[in-house]
N, C-alpha and C. Protein backbone atom coordinates (compact mmCIF):
# COMPACT_ATOMS: atom_id res chain seq x y z
N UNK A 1 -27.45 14.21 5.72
CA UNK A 1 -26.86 14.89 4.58
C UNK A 1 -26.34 13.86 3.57
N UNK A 2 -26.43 14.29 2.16
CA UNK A 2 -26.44 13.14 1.65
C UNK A 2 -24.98 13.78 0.48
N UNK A 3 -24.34 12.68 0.83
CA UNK A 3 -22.57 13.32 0.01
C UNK A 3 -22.60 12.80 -1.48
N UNK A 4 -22.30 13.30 -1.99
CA UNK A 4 -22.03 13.49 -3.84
C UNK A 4 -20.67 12.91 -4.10
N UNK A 5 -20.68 12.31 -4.99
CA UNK A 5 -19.81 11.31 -5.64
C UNK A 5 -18.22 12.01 -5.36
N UNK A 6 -18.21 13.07 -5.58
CA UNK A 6 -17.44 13.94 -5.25
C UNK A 6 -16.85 14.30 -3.76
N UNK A 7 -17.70 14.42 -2.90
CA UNK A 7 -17.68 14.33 -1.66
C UNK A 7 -16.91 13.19 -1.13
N UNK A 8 -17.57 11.91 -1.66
CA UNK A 8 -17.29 10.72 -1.08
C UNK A 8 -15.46 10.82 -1.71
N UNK A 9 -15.15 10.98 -3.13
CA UNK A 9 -13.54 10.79 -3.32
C UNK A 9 -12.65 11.68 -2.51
N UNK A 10 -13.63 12.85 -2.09
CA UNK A 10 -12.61 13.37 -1.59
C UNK A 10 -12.52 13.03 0.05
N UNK A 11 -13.49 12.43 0.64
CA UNK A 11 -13.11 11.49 2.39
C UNK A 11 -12.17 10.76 1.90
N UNK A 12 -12.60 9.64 0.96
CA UNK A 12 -12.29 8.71 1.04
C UNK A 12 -10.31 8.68 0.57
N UNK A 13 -10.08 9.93 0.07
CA UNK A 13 -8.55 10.23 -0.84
C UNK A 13 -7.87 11.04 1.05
N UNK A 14 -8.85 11.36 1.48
CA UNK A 14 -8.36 12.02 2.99
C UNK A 14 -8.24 10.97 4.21
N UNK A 15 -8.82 9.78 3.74
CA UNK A 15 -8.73 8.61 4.74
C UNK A 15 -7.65 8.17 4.60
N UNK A 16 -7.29 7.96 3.48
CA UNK A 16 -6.22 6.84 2.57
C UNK A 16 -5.24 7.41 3.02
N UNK A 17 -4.97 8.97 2.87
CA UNK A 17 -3.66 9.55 3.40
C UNK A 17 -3.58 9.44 4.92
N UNK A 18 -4.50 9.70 5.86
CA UNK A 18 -3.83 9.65 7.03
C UNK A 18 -3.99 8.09 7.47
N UNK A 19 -4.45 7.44 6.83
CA UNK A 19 -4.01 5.78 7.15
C UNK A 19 -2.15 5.50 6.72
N UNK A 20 -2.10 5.86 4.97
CA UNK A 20 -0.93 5.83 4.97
C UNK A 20 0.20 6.74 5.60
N UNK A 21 -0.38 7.52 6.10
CA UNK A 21 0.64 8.45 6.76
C UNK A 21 0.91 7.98 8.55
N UNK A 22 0.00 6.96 9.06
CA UNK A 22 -0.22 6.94 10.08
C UNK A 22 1.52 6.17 10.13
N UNK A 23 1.72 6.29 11.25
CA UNK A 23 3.64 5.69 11.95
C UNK A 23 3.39 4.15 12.17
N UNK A 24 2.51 3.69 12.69
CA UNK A 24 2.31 2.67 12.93
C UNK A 24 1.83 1.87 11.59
N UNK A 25 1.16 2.34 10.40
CA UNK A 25 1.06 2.25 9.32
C UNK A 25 2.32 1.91 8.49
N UNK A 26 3.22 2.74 8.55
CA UNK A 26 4.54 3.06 7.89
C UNK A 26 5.53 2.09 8.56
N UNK A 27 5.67 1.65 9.53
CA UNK A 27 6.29 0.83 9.99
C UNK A 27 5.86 -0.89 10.00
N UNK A 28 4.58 -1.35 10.03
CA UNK A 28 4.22 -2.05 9.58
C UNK A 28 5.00 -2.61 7.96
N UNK A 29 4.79 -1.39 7.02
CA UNK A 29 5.43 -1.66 5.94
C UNK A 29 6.62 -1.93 5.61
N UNK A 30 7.17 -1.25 6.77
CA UNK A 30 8.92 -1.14 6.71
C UNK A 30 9.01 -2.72 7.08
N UNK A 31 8.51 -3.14 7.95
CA UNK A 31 8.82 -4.30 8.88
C UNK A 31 8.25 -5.66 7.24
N UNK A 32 7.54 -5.61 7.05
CA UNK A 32 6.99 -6.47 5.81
C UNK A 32 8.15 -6.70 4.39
N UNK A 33 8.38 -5.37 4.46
CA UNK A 33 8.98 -4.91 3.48
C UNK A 33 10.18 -6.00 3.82
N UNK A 34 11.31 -5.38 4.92
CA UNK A 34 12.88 -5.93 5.27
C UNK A 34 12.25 -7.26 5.17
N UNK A 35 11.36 -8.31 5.83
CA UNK A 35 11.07 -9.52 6.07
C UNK A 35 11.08 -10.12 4.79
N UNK A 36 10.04 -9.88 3.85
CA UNK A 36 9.71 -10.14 2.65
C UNK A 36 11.47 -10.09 1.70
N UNK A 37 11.85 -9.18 2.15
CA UNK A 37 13.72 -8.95 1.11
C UNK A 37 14.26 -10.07 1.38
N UNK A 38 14.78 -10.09 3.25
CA UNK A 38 15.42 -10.87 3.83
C UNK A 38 14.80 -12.48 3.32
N UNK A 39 13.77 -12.96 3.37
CA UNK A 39 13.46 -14.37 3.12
C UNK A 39 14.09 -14.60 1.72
N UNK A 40 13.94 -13.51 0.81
CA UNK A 40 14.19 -13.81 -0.53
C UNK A 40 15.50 -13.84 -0.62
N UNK A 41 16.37 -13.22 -0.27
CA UNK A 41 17.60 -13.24 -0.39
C UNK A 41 18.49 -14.54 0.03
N UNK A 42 17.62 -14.54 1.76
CA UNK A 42 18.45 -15.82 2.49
C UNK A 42 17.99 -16.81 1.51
N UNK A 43 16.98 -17.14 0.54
CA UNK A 43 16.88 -18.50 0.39
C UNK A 43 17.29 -19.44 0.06
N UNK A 44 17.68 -20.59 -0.45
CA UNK A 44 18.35 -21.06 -0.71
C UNK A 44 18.09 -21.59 -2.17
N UNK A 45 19.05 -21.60 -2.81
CA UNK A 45 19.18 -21.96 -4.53
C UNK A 45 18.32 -22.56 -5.34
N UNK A 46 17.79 -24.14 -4.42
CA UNK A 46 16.84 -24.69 -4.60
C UNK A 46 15.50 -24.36 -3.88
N UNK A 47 15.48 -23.65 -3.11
CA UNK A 47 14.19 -23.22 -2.61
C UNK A 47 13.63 -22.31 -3.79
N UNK A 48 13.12 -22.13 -4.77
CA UNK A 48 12.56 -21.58 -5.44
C UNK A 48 11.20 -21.21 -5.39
N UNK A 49 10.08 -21.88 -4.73
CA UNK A 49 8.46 -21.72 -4.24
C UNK A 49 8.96 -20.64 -2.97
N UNK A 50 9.77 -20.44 -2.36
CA UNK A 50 9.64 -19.73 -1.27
C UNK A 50 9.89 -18.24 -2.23
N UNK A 51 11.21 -18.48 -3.35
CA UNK A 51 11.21 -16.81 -3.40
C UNK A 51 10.33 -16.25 -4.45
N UNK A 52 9.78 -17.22 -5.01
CA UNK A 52 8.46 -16.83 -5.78
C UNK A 52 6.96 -16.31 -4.92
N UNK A 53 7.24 -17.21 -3.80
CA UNK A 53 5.72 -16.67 -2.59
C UNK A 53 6.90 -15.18 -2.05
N UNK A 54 7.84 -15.10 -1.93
CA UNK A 54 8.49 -14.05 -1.00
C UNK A 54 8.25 -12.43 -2.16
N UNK A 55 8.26 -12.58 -3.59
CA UNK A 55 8.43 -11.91 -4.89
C UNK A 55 7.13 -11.65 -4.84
N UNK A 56 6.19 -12.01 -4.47
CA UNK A 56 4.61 -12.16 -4.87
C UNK A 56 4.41 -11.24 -3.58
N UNK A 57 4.70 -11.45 -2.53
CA UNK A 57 4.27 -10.99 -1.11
C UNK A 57 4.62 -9.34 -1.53
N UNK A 58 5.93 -9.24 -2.05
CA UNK A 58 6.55 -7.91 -2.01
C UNK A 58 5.75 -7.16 -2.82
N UNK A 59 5.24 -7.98 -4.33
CA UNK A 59 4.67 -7.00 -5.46
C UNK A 59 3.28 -6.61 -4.45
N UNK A 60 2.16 -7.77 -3.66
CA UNK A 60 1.00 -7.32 -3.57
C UNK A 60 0.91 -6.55 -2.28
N UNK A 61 2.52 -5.75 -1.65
CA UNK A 61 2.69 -5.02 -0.11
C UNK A 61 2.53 -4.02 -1.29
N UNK A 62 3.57 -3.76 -2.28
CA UNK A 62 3.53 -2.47 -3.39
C UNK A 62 2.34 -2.20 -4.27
N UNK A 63 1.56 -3.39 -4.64
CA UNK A 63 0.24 -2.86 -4.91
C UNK A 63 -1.15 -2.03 -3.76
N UNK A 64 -0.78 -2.62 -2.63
CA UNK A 64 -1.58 -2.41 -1.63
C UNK A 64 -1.06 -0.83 -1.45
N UNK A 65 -0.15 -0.39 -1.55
CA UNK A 65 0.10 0.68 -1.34
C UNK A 65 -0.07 1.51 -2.16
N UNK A 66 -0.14 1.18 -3.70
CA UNK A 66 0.36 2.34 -5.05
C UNK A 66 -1.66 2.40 -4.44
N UNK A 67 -2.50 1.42 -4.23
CA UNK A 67 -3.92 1.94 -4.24
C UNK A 67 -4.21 2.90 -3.20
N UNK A 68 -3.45 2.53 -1.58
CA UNK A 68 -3.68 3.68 -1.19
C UNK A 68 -3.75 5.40 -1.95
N UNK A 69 -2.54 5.39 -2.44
CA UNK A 69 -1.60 6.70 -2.71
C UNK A 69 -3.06 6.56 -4.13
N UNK A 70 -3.23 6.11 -5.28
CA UNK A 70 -4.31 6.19 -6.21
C UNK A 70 -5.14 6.81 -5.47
N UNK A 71 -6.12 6.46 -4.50
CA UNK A 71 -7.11 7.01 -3.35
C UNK A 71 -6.75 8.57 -3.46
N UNK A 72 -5.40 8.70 -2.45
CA UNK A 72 -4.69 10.03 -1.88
C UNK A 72 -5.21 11.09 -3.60
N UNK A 73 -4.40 10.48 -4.51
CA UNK A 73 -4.37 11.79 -5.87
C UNK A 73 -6.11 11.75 -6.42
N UNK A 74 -7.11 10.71 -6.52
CA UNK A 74 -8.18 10.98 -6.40
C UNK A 74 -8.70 11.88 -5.35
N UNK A 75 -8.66 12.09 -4.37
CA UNK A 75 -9.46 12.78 -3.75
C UNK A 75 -8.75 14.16 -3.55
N UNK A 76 -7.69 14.32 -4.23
CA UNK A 76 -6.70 16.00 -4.48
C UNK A 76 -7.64 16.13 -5.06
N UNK A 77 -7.38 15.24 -6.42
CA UNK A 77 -8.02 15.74 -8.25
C UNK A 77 -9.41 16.79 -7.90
N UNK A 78 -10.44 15.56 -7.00
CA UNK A 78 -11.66 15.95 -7.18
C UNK A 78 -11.64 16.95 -6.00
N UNK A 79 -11.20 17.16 -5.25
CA UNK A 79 -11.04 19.28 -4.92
C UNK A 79 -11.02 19.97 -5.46
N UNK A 80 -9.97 20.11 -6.64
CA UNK A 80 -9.43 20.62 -8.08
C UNK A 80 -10.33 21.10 -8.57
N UNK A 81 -11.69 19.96 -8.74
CA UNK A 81 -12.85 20.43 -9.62
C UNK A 81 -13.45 21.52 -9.23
């Protein structure tokens, strides 16, 4: 069977959610997340390359995620249709 462009956004918006929805998923993040804060915070004054790699880590955990969730509202939308 051969799936239509349409088809495919909408697996692929139904994958994305139960990946991000998965616990072990969500906790992963949590755990990245506190690590990634904590380094930045503890660092020290002159350590500046660490909280710039620690600032960078955090934006591309929050990009990795806003694409999941992009996925998730693509494959609503194209139900919609």
């Amino acid at each position: 069977m051969t799936r239509t462009p349409k088809d495919k956004r909408i697996k692929k918006g139904a994958d994305a959610e139960r990946l991000l929805n998965d616990p072990i998923i969500q906790e992963v993040f949590e755990k990245l997340e506190s690590h990634y804060n904590n380094a930045w915070v503890s660092s020290g004054l002159e350590d500046t390359q660490k909280r710039e790699t620690m600032f960078l880590a955090l934006r591309a955990l929050g990009e990795f995620k806003l694409e999941l969730e992009s996925m998730i509202l693509g494959g609503k939308l194209a139900q919609n249709e």
